[in-house]
PDB file of N, CA and C in Angstrom:
ATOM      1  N   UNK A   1     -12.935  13.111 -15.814  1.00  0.00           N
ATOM      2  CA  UNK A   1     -12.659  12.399 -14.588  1.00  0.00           C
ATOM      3  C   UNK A   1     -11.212  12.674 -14.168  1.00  0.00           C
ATOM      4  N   UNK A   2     -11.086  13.428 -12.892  1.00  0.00           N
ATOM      5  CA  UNK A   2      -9.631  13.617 -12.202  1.00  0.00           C
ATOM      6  C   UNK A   2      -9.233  11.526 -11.870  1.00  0.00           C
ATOM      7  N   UNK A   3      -7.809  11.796 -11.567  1.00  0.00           N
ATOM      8  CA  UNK A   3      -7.063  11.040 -10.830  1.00  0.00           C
ATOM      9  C   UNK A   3      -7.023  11.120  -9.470  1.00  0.00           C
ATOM     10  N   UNK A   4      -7.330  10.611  -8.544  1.00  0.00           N
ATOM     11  CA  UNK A   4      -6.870  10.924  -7.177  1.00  0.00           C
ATOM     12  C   UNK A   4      -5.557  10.938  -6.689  1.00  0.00           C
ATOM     13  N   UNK A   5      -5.095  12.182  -6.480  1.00  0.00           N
ATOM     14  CA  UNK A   5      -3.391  11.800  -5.779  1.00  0.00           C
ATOM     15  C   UNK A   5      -2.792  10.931  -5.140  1.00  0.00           C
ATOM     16  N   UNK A   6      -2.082  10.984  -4.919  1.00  0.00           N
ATOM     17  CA  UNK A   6      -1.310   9.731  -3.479  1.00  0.00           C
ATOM     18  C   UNK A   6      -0.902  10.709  -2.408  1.00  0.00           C
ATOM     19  N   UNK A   7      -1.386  10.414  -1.560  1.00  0.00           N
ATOM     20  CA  UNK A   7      -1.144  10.930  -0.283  1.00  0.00           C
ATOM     21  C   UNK A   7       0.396  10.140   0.047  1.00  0.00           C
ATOM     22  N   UNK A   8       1.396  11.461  -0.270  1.00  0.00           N
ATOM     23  CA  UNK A   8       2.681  11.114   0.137  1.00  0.00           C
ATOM     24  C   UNK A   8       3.435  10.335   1.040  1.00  0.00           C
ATOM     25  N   UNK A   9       2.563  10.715   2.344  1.00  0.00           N
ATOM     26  CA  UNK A   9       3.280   9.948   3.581  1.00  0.00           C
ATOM     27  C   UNK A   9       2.514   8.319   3.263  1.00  0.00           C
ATOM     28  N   UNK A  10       1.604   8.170   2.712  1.00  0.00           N
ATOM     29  CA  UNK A  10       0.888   6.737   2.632  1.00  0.00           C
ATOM     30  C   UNK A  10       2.454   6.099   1.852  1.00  0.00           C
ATOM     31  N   UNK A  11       2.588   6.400   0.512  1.00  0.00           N
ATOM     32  CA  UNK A  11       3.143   6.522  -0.716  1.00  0.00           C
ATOM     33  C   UNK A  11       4.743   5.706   0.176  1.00  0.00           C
ATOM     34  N   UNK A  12       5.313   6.678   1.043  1.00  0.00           N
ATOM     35  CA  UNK A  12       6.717   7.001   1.449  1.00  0.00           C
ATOM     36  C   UNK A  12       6.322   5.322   2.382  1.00  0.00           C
ATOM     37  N   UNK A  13       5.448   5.385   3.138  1.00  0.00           N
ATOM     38  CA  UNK A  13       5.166   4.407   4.598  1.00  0.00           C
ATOM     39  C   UNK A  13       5.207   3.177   3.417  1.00  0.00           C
ATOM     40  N   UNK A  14       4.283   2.679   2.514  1.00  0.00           N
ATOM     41  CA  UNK A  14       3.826   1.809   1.937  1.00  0.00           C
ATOM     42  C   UNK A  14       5.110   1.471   1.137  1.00  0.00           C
ATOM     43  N   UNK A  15       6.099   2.020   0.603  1.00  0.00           N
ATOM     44  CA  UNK A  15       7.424   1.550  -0.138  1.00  0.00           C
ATOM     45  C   UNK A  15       8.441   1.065   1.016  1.00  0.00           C
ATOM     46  N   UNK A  16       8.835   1.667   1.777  1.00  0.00           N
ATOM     47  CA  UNK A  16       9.363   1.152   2.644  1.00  0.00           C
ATOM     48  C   UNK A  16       9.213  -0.182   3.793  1.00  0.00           C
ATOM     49  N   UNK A  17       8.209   0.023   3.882  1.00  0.00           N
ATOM     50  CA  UNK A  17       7.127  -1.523   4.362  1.00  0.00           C
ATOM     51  C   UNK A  17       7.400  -2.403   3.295  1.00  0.00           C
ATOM     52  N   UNK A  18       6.852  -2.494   2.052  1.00  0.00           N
ATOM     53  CA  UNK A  18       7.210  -3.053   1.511  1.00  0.00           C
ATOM     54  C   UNK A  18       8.817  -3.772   0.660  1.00  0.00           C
ATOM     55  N   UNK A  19       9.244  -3.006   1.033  1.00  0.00           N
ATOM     56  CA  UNK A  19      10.898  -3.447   0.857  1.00  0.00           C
ATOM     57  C   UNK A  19      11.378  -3.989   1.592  1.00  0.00           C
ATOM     58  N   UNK A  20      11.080  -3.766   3.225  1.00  0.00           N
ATOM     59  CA  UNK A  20      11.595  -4.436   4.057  1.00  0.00           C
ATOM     60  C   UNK A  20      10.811  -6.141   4.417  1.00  0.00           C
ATOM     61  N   UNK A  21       9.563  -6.243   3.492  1.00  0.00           N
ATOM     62  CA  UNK A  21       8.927  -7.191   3.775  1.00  0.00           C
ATOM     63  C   UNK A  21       8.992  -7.962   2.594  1.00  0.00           C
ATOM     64  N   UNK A  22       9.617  -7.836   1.483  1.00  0.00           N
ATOM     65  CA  UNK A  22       9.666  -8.348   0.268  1.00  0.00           C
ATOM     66  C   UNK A  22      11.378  -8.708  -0.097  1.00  0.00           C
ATOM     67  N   UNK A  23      12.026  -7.889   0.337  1.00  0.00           N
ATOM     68  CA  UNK A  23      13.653  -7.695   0.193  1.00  0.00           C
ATOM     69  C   UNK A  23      13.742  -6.939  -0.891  1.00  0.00           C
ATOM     70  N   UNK A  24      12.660  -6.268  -1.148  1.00  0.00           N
ATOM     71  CA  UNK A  24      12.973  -5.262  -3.015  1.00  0.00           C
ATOM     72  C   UNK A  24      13.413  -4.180  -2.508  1.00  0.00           C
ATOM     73  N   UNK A  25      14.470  -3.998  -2.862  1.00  0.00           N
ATOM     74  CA  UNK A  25      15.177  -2.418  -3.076  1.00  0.00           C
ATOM     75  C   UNK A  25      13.755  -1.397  -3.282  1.00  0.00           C
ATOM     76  N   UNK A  26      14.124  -0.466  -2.408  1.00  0.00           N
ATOM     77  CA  UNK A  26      13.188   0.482  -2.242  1.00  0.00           C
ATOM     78  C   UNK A  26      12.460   1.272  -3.984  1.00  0.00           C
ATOM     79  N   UNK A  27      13.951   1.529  -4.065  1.00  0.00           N
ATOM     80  CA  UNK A  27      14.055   1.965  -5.829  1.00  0.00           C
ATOM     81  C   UNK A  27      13.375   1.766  -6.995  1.00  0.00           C
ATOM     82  N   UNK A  28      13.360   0.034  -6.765  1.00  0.00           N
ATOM     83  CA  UNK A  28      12.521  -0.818  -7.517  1.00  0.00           C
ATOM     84  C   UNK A  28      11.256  -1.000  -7.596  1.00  0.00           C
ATOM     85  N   UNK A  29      10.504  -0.302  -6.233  1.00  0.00           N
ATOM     86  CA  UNK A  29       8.876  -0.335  -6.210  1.00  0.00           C
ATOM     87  C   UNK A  29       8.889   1.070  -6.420  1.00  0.00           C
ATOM     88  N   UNK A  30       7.744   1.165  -7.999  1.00  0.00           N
ATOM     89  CA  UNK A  30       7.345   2.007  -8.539  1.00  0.00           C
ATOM     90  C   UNK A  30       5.190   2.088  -8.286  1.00  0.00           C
ATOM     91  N   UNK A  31       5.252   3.338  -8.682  1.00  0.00           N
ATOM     92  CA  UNK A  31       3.851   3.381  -8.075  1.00  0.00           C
ATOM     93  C   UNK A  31       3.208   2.083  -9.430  1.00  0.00           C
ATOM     94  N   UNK A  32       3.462   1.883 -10.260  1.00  0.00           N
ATOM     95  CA  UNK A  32       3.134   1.039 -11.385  1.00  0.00           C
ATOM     96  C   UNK A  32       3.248  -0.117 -11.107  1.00  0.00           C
ATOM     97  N   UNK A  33       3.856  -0.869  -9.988  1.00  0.00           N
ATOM     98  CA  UNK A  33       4.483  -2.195 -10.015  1.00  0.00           C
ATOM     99  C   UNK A  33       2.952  -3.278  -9.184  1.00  0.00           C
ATOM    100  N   UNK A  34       3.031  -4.146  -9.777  1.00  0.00           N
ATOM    101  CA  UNK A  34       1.824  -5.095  -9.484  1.00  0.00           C
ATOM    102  C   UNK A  34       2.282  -6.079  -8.222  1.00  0.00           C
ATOM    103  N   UNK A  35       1.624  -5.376  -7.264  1.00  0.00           N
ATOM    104  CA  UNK A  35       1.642  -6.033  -5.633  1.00  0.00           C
ATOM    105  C   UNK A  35       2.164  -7.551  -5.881  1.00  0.00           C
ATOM    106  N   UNK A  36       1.762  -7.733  -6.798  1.00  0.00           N
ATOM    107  CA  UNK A  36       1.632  -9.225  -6.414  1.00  0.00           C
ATOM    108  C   UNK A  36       3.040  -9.804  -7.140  1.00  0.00           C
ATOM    109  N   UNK A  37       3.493  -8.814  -8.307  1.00  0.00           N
ATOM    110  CA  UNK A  37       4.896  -9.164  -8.404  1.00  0.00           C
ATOM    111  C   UNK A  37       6.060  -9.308  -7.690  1.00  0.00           C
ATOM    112  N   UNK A  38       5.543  -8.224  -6.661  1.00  0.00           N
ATOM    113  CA  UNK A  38       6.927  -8.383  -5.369  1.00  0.00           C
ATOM    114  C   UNK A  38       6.506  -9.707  -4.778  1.00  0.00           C
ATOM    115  N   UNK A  39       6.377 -10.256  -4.902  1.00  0.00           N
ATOM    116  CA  UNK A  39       5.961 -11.694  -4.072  1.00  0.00           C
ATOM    117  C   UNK A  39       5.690 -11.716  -2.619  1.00  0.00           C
ATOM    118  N   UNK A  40       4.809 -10.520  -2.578  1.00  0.00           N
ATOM    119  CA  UNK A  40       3.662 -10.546  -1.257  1.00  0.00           C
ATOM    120  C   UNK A  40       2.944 -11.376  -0.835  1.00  0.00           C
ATOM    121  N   UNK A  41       3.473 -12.154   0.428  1.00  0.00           N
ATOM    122  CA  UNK A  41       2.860 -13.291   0.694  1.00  0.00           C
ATOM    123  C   UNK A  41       1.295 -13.011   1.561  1.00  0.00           C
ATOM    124  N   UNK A  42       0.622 -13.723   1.926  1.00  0.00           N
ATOM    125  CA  UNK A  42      -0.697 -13.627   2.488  1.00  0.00           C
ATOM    126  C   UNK A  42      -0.434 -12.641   4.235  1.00  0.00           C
ATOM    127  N   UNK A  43       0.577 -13.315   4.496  1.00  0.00           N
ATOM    128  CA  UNK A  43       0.940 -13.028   5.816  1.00  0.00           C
ATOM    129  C   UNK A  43       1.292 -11.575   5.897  1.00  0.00           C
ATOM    130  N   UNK A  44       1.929 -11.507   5.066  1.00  0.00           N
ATOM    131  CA  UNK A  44       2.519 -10.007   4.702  1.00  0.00           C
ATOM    132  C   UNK A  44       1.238  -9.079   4.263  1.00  0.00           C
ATOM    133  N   UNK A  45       1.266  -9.691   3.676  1.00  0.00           N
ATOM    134  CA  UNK A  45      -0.554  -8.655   3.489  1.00  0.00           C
ATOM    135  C   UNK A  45      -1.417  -8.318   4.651  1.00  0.00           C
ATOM    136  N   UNK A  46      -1.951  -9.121   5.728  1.00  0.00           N
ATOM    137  CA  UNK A  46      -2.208  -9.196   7.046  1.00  0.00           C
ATOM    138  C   UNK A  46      -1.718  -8.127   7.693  1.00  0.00           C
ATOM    139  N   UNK A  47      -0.434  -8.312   7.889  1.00  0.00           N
ATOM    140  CA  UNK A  47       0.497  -7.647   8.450  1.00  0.00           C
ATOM    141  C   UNK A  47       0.532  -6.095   8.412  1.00  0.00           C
ATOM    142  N   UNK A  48       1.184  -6.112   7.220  1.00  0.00           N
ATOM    143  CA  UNK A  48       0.852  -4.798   6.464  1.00  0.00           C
ATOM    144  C   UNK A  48      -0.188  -4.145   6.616  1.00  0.00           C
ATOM    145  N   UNK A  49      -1.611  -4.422   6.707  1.00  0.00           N
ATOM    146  CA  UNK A  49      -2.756  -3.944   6.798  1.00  0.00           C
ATOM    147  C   UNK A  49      -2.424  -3.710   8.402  1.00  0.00           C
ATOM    148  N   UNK A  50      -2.762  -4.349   8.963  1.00  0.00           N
ATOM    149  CA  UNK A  50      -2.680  -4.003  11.064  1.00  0.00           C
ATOM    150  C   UNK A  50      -1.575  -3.299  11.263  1.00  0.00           C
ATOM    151  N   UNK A  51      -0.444  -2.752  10.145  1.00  0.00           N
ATOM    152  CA  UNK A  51       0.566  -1.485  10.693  1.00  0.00           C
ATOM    153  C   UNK A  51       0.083  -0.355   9.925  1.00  0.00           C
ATOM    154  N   UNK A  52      -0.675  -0.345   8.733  1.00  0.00           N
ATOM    155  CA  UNK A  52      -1.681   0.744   8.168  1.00  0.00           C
ATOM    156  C   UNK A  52      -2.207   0.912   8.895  1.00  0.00           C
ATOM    157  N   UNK A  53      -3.208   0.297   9.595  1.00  0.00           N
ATOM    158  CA  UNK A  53      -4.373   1.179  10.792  1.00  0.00           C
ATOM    159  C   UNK A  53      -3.376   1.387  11.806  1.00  0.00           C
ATOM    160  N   UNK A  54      -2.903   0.542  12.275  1.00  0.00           N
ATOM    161  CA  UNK A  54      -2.090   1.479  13.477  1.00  0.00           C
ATOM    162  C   UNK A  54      -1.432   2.769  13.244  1.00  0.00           C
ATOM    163  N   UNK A  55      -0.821   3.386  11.951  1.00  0.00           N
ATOM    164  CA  UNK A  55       0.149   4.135  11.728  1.00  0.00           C
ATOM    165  C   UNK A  55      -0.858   5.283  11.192  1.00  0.00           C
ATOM    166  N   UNK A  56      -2.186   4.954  10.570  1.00  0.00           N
ATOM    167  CA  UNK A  56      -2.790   5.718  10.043  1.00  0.00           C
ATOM    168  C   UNK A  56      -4.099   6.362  10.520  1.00  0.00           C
ATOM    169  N   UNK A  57      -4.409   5.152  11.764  1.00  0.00           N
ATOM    170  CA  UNK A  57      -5.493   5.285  12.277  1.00  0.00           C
ATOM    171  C   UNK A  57      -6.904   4.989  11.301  1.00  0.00           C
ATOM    172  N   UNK A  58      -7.027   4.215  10.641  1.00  0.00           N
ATOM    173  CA  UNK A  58      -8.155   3.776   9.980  1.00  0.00           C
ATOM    174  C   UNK A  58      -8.135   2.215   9.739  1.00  0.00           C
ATOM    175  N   UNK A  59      -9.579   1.948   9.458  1.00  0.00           N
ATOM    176  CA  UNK A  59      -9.468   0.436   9.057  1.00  0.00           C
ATOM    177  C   UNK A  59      -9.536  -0.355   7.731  1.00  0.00           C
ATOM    178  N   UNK A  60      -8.912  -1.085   7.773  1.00  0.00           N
ATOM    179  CA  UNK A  60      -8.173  -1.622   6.320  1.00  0.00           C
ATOM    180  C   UNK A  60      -8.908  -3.485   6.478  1.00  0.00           C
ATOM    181  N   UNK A  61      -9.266  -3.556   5.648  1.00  0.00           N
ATOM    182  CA  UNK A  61      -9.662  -5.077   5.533  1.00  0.00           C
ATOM    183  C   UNK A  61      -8.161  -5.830   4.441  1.00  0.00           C
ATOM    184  N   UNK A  62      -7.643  -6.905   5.033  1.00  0.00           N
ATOM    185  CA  UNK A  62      -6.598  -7.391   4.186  1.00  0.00           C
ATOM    186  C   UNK A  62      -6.286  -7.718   2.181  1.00  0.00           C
ATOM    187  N   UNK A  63      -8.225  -7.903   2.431  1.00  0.00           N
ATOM    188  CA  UNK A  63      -8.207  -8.122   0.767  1.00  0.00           C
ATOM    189  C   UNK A  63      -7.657  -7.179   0.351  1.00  0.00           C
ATOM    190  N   UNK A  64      -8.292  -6.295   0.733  1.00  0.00           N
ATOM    191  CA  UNK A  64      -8.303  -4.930  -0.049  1.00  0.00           C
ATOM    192  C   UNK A  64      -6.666  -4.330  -0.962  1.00  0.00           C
ATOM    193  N   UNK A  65      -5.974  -5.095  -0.163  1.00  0.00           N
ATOM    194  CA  UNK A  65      -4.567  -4.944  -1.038  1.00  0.00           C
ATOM    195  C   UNK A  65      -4.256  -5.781  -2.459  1.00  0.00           C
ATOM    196  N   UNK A  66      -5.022  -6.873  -2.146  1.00  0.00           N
ATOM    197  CA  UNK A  66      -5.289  -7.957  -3.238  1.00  0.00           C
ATOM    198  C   UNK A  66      -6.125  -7.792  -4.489  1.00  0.00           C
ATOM    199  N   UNK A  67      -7.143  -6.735  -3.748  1.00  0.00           N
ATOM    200  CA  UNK A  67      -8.018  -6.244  -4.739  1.00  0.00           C
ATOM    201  C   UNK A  67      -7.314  -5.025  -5.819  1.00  0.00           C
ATOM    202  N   UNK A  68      -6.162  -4.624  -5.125  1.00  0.00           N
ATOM    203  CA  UNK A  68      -5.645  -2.946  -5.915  1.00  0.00           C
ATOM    204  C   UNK A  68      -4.574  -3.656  -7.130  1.00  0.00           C
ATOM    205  N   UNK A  69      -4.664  -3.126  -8.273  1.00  0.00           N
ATOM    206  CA  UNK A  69      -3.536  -3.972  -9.218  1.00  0.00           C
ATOM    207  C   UNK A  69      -2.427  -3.792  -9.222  1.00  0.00           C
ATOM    208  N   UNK A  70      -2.257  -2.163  -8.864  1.00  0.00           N
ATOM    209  CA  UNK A  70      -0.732  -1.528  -8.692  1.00  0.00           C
ATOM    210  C   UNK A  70      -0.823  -1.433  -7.225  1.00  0.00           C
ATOM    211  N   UNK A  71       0.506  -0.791  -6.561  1.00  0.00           N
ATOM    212  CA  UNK A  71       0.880   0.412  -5.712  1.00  0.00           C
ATOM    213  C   UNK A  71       0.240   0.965  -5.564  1.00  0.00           C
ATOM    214  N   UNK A  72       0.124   1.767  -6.688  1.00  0.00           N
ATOM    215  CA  UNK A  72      -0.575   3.485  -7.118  1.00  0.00           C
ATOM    216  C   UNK A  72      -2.166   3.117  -6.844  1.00  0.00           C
ATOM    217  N   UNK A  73      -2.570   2.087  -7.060  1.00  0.00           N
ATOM    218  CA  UNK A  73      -4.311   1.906  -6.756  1.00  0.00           C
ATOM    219  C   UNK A  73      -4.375   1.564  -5.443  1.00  0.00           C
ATOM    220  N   UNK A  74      -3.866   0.746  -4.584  1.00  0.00           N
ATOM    221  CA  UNK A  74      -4.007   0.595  -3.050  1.00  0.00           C
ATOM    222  C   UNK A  74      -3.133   1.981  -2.743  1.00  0.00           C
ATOM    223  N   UNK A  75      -2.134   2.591  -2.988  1.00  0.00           N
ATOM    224  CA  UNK A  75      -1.990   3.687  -2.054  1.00  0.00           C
ATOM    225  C   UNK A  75      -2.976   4.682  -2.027  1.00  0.00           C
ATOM    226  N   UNK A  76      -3.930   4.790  -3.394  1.00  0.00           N
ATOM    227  CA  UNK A  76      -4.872   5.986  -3.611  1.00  0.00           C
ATOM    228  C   UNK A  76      -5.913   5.340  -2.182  1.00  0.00           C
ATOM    229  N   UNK A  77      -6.093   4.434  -2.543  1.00  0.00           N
ATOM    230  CA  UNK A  77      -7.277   3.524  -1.360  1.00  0.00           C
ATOM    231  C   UNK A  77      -6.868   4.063  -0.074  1.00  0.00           C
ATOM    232  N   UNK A  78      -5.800   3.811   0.416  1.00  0.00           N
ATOM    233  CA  UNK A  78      -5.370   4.000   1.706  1.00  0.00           C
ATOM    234  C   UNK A  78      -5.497   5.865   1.943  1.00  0.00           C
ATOM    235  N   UNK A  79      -4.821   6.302   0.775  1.00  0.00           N
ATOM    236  CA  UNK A  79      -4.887   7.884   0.797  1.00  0.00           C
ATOM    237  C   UNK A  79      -6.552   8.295   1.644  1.00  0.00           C
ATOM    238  N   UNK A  80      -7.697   7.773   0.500  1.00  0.00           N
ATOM    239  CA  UNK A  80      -8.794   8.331   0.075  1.00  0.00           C
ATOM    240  C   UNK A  80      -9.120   8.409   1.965  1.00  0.00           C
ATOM    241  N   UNK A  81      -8.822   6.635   2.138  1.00  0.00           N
ATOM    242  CA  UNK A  81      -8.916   6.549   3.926  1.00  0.00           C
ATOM    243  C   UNK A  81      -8.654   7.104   4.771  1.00  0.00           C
ATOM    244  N   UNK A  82      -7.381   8.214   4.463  1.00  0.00           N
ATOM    245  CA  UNK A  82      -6.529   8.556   5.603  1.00  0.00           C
ATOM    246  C   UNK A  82      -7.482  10.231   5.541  1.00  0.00           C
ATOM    247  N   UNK A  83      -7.486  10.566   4.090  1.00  0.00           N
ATOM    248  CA  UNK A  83      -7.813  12.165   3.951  1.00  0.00           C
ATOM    249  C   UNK A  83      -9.532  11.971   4.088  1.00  0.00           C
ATOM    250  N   UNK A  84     -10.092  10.772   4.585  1.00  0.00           N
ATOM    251  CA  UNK A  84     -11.408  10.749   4.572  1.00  0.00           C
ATOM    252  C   UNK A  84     -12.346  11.094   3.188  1.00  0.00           C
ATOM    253  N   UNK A  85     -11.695  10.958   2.550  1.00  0.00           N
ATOM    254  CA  UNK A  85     -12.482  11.141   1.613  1.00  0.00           C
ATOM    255  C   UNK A  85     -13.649  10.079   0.695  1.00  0.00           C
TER     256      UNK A  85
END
């Protein structure tokens, strides 16, 4: 069984979003780090999702960030979305 990559620009969009919506130093979110440790609030999750489809052009249901344990598992999600796969 392969790994699925991270689609970079997801990867680059999704750290930066998140830093500016959490106050975590960019640095500090690693593809390993558990969403829910940055203290991602509900709203922010919302949020976040309706500037993914806008930026990416696909549709994102809000759980779905709630559902990923890391970074690295919702960015693959968003990837798989963006490269259609």
């Amino acid at each position: 069984m392969t790994v699925r990559q991270i689609n970079p620009d997801v990867m680059a969009f999704l750290i930066g979003r998140l830093s500016e919506l959490t106050g975590t130093p960019p640095s500090e979110i690693g593809i390993d780090i558990a969403l829910i440790d940055l203290g991602l609030q509900s709203i922010d999750a919302v949020l976040l999702c309706g500037e993914i489809e806008d930026r990416f052009r696909i549709e994102l249901d809000p759980t779905t960030i709630f559902d990923a344990e890391t970074l690295g598992d919702f960015a693959r999600e968003v990837g798989s979305r963006v490269d259609g796969a």
